[in-house]
C-alpha atoms as a PDB file:
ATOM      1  CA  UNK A   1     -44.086   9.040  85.249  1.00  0.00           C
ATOM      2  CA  UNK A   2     -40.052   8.962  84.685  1.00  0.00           C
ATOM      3  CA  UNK A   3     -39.210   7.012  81.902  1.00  0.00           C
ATOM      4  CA  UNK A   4     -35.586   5.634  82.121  1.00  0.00           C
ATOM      5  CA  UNK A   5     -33.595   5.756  78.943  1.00  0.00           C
ATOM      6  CA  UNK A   6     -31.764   2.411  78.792  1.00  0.00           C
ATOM      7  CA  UNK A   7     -28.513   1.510  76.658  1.00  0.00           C
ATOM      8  CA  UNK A   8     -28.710  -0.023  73.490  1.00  0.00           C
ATOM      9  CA  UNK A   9     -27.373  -3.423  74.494  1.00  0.00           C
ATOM     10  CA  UNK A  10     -29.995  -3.902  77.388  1.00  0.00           C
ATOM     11  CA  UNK A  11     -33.153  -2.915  75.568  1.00  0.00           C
ATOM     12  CA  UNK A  12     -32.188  -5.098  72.340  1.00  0.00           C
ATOM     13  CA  UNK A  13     -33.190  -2.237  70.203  1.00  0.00           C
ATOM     14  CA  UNK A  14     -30.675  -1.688  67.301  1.00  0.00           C
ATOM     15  CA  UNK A  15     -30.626   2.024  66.447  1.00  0.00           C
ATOM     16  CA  UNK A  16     -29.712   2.822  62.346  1.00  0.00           C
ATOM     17  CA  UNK A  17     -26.732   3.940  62.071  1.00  0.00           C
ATOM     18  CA  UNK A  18     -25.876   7.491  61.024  1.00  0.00           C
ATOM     19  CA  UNK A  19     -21.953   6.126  59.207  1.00  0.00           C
ATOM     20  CA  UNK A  20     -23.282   5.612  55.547  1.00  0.00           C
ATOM     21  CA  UNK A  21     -24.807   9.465  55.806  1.00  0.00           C
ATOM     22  CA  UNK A  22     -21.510  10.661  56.603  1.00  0.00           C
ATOM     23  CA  UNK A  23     -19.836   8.311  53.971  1.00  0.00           C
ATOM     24  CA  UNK A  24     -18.336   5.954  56.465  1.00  0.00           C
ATOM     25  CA  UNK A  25     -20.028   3.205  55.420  1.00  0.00           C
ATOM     26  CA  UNK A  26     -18.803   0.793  52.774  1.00  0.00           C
ATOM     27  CA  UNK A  27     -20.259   2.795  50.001  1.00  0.00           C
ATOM     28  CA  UNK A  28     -18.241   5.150  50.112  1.00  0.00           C
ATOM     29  CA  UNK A  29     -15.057   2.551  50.756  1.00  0.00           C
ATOM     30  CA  UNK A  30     -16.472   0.925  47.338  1.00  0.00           C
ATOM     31  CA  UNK A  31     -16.291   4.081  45.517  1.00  0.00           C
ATOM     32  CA  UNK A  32     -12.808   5.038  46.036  1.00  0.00           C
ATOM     33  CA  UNK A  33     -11.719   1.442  45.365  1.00  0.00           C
ATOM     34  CA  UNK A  34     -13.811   1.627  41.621  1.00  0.00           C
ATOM     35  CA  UNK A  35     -11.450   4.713  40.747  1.00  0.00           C
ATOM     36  CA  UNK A  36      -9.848   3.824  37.797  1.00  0.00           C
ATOM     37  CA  UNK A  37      -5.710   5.261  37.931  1.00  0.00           C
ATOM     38  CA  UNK A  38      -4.582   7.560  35.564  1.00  0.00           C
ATOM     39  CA  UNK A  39      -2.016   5.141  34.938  1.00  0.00           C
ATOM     40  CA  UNK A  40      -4.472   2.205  33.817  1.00  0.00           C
ATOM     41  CA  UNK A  41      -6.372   4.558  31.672  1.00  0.00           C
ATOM     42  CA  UNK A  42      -3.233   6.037  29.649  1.00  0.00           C
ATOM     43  CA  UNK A  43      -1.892   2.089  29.143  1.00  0.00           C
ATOM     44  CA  UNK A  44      -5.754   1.508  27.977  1.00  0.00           C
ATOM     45  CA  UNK A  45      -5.431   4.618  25.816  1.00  0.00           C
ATOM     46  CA  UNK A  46      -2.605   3.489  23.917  1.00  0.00           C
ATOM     47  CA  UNK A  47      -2.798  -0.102  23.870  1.00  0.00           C
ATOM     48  CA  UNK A  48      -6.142   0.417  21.655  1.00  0.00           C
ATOM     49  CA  UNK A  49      -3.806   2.859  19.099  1.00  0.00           C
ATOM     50  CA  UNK A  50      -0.432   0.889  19.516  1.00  0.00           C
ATOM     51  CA  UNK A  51      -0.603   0.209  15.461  1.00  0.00           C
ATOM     52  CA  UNK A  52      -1.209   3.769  14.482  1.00  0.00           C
ATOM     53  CA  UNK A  53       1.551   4.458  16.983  1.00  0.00           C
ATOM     54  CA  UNK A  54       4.296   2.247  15.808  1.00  0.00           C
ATOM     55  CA  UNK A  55       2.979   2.716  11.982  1.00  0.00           C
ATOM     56  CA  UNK A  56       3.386   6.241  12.038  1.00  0.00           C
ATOM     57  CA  UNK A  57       6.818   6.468  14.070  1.00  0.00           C
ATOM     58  CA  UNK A  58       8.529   3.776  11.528  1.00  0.00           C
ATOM     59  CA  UNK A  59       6.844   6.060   8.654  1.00  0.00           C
ATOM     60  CA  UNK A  60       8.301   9.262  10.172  1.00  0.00           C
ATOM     61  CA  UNK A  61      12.053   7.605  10.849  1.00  0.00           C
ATOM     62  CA  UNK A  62      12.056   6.757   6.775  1.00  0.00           C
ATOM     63  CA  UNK A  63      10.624   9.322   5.439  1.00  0.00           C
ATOM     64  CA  UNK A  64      12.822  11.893   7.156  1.00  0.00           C
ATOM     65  CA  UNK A  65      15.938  10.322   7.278  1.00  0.00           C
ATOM     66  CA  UNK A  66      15.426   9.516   3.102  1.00  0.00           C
ATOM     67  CA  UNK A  67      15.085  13.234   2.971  1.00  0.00           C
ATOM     68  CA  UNK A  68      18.744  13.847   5.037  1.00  0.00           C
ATOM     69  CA  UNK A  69      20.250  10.983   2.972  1.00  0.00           C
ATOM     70  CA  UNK A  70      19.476  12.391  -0.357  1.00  0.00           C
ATOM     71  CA  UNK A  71      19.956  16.220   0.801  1.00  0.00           C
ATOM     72  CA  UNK A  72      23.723  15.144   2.200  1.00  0.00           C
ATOM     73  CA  UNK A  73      24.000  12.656  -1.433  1.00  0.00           C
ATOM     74  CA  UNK A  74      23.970  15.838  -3.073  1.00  0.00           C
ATOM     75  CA  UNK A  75      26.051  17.591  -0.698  1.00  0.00           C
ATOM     76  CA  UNK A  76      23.966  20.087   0.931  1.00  0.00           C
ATOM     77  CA  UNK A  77      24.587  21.811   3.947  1.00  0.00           C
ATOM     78  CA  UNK A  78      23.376  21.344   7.266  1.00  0.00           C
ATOM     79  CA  UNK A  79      20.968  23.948   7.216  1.00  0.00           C
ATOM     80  CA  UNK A  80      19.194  22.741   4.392  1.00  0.00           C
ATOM     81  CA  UNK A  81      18.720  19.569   5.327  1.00  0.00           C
ATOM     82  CA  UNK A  82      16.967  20.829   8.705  1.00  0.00           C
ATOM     83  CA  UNK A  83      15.165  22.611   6.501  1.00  0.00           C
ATOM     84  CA  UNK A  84      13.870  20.361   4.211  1.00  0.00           C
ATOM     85  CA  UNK A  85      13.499  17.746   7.045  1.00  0.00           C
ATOM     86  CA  UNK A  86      11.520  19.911   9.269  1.00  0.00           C
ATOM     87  CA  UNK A  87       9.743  20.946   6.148  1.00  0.00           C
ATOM     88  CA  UNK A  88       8.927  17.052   5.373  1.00  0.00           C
ATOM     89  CA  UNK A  89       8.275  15.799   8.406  1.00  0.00           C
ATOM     90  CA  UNK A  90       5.587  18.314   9.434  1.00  0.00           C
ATOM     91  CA  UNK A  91       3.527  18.237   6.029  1.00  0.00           C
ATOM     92  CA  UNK A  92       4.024  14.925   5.530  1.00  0.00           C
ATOM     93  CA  UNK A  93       3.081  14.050   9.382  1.00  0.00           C
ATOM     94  CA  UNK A  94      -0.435  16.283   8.777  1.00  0.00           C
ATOM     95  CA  UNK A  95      -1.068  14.103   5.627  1.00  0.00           C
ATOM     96  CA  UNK A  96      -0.263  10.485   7.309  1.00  0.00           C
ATOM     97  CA  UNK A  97      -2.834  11.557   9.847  1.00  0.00           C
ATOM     98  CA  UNK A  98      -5.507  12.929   7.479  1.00  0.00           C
ATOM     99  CA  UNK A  99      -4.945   9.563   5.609  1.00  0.00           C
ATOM    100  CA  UNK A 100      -6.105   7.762   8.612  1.00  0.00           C
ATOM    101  CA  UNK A 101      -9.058   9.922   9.584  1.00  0.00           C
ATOM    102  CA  UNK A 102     -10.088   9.979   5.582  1.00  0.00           C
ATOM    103  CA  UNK A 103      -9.590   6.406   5.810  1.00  0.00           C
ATOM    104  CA  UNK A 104     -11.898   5.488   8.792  1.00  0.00           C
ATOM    105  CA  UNK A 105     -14.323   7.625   7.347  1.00  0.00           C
ATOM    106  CA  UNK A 106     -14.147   5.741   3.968  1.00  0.00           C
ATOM    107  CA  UNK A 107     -14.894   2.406   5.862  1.00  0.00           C
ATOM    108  CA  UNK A 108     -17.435   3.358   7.575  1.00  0.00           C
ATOM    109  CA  UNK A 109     -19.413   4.552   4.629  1.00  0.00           C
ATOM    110  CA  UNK A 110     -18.501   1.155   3.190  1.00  0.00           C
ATOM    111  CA  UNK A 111     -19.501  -0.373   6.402  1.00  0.00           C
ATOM    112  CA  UNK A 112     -23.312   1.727   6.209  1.00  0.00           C
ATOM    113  CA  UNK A 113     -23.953   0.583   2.636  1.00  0.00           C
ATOM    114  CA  UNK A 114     -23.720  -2.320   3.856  1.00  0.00           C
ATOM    115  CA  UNK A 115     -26.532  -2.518   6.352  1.00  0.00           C
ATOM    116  CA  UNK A 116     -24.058  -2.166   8.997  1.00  0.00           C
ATOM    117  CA  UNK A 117     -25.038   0.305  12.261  1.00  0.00           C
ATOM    118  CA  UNK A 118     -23.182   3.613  12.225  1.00  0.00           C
ATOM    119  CA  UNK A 119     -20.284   4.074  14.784  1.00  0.00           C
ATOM    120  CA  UNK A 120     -18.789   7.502  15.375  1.00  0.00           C
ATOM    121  CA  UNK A 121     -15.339   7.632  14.098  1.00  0.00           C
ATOM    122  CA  UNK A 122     -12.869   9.361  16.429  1.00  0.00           C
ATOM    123  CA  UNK A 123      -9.946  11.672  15.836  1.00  0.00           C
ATOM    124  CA  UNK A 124      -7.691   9.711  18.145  1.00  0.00           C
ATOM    125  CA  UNK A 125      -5.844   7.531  15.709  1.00  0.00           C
ATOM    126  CA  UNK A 126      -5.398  10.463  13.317  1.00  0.00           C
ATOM    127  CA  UNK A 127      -3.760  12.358  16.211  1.00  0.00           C
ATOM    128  CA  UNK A 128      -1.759   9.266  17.552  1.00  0.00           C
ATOM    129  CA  UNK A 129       0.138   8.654  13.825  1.00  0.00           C
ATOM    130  CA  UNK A 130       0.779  12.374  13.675  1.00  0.00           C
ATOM    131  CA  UNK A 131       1.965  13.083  16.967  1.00  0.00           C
ATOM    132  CA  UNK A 132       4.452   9.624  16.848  1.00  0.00           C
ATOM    133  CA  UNK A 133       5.269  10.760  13.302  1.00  0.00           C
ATOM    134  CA  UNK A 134       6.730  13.798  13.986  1.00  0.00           C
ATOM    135  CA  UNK A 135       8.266  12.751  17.189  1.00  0.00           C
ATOM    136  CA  UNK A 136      10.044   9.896  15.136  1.00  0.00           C
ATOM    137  CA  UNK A 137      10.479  11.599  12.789  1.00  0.00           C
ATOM    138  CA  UNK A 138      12.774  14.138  14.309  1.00  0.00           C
ATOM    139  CA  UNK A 139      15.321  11.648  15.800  1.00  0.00           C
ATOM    140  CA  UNK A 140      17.523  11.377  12.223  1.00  0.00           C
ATOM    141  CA  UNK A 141      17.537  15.632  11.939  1.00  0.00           C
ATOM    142  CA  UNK A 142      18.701  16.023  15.892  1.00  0.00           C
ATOM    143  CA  UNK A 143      22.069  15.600  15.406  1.00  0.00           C
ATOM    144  CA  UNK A 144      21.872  18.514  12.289  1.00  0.00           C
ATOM    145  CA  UNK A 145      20.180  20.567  14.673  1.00  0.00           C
ATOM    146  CA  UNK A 146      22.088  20.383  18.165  1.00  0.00           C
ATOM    147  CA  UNK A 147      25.265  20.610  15.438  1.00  0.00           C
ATOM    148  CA  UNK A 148      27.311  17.979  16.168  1.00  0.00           C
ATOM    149  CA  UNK A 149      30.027  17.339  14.147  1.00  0.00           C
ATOM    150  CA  UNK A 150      30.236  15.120  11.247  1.00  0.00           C
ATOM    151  CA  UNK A 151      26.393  15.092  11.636  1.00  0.00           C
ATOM    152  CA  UNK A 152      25.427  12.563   8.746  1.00  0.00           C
ATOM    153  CA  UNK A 153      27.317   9.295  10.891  1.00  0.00           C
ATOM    154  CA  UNK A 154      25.544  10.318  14.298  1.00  0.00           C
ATOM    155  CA  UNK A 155      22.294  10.556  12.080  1.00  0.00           C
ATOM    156  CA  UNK A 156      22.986   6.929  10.580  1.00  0.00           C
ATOM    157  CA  UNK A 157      23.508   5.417  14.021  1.00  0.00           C
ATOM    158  CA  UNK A 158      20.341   7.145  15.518  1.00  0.00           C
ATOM    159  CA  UNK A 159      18.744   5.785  12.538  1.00  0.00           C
ATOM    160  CA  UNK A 160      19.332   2.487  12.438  1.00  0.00           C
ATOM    161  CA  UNK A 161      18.101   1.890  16.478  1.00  0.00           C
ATOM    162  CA  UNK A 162      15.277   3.885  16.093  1.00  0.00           C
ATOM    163  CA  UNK A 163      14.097   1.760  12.934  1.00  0.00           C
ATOM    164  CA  UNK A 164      15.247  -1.421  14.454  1.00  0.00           C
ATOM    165  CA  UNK A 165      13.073  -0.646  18.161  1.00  0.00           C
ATOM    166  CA  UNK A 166      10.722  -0.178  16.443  1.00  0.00           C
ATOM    167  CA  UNK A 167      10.424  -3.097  13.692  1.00  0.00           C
ATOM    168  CA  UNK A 168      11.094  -4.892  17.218  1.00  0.00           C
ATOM    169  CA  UNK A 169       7.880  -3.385  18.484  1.00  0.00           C
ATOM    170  CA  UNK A 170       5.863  -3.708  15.678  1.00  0.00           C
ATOM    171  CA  UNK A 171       6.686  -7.635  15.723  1.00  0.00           C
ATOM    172  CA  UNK A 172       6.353  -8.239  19.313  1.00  0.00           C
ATOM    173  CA  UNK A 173       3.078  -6.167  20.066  1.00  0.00           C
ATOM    174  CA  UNK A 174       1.182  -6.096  16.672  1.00  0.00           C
ATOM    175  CA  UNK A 175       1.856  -8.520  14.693  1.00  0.00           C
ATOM    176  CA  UNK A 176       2.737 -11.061  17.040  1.00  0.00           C
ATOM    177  CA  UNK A 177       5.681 -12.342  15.318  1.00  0.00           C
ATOM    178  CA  UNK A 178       9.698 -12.697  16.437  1.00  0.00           C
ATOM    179  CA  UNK A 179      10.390  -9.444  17.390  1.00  0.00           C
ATOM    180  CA  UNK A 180      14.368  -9.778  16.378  1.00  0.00           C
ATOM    181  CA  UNK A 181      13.437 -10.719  13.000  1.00  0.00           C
ATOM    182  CA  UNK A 182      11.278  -7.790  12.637  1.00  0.00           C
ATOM    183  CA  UNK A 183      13.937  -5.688  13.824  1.00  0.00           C
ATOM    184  CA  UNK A 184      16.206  -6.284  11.531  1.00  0.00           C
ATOM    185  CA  UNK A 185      14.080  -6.218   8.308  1.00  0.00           C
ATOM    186  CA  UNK A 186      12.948  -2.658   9.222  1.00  0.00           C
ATOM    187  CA  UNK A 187      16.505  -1.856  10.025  1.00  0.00           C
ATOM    188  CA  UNK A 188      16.742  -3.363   5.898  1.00  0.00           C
ATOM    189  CA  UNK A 189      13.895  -1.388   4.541  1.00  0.00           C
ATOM    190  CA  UNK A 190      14.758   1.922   6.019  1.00  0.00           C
ATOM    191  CA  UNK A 191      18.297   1.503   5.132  1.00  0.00           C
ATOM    192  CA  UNK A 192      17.675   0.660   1.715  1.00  0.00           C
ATOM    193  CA  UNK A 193      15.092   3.958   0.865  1.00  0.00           C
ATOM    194  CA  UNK A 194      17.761   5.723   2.670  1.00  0.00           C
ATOM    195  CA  UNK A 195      20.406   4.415   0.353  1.00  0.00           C
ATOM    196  CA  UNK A 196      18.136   4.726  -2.979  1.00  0.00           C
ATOM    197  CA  UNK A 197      17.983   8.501  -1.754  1.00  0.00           C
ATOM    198  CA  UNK A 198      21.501   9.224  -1.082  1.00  0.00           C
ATOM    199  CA  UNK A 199      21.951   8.060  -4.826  1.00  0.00           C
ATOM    200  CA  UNK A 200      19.628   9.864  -6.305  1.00  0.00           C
ATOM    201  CA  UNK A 201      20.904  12.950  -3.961  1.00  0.00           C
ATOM    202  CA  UNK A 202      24.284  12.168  -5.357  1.00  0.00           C
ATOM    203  CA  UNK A 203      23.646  11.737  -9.309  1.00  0.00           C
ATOM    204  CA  UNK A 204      21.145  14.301  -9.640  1.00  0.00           C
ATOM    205  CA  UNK A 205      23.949  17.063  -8.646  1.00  0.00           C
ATOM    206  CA  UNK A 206      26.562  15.228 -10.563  1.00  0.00           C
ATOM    207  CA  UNK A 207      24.281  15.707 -13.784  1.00  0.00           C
ATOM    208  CA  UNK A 208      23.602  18.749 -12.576  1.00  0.00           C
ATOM    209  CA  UNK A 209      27.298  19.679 -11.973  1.00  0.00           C
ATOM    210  CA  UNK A 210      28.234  19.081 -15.777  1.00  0.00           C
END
C-alpha cells in the first residue's frame, strides 16, 4: 500500500512549528525588547545619588578654593597653592566620603535597635561624594596648574559658575526649590568662606611680617 503524503493545508493537520527552537519566535523578540540600555541604567544610577553628588561637588568647590584664597591672601606662590590645594582636596575628599559611609553605617545601627530589618549599606554614595568632590574640587586650582597668567582672577570667575551651577542644581533637582535663588546664595556662601580666608591669609603674614 502507497501512502500519499499530502500538504499541510489539504489534510487540516497543523504541524508545531520548529521557529521558537531556533529563537524566532516571539520569545526571543520579547527578550531583546526587556534589555535595559546602558543609558537608562547610568541615569537610574545617578538619579538615586544626585544629593551625594551635588553635596560633595559644592563641598569640594569651597573647600578648595578657601584654601587658594587664603594661600594667595598671604601671598604665596603658585606652586604652593597647587600644593596645598591638591593636598586638601584629596584628604579632605577621602574624609567627606568616609563621613558618608560611617554615617550610613551609624543609621543603620540606629535603625536595628530599633526593631527595624537590616539592609546592606552600599559603598556607592561614599564613592559618588568623593569622586564629585575631587572633580569639583579641582576646577578653582586649574588655572594655577595649566599657568595662566594672573591665575587668582581666572580662579574667581571659574569659581563663582561652578558654585552658582551647582546651588542651581541643588535647588532644581533636590530640594525642589527656585533654582536661581539657590544659585545665587551658594554663589554668597562660597564667596564669603572664600573671602573670610583670603583675610585670614592676608593678616596672618602681616603679623607674621612684623
Amino acid at each position: 500500500m502507497v501512502v500519499r503524503l499530502l500538504p499541510k493545508q489539504a489534510t487540516g493537520v497543523r504541524f508545531p512549528s520548529l521557529a521558537p527552537r531556533f529563537g524566532a519566535g516571539p520569545s526571543r523578540k520579547r527578550g531583546f525588547g526587556s534589555r535595559i540600555p546602558t543609558k537608562q541604567i547610568m541615569g537610574n544610577i545617578i538619579s538615586r545619588h544626585i544629593k551625594d553628588i551635588i553635596f560633595g561637588a559644592n563641598d569640594g568647590i569651597v573647600t578648595t578654593f578657601a584654601v587658594v584664597a587664603g594661600a594667595m591672601g598671604a601671598g604665596l606662590s603658585a606652586r604652593v597653592v597647587i600644593i596645598m590645594g591638591i593636598a586638601n582636596l584629596l584628604a579632605d575628599g577621602f574624609s567627606m566620603g568616609a563621613g558618608n559611609y560611617l554615617g550610613s553605617v551609624s543609621e543603620e545601627e540606629v535603625a536595628e535597635e530599633g526593631g527595624q530589618k537590616h539592609r546592606r549599606i552600599s559603598l556607592a554614595p561614599a564613592i559618588f561624594t568623593f569622586v564629585s568632590f575631587v572633580l569639583a574640587g579641582l576646577l578653582p586650582l586649574l588655572p594655577f596648574i595649566f599657568g595662566a597668567a594672573d591665575s587668582f582672577v581666572p580662579a574667581i570667575v571659574t569659581t563663582g559658575l561652578a558654585l552658582f551651577v551647582v546651588g542651581a542644581l541643588l535647588g532644581h533637582i533636590v530640594l525642589r526649590r527656585h533654582w536661581l535663588f539657590l544659585g545665587f546664595q551658594m554663589l554668597f556662601v562660597g564667596g564669603t568662606a572664600a573671602g573670610i580666608a583670603y583675610s585670614i591669609g592676608y593678616l596672618v603674614e602681616s603679623i607674621l611680617s612684623l
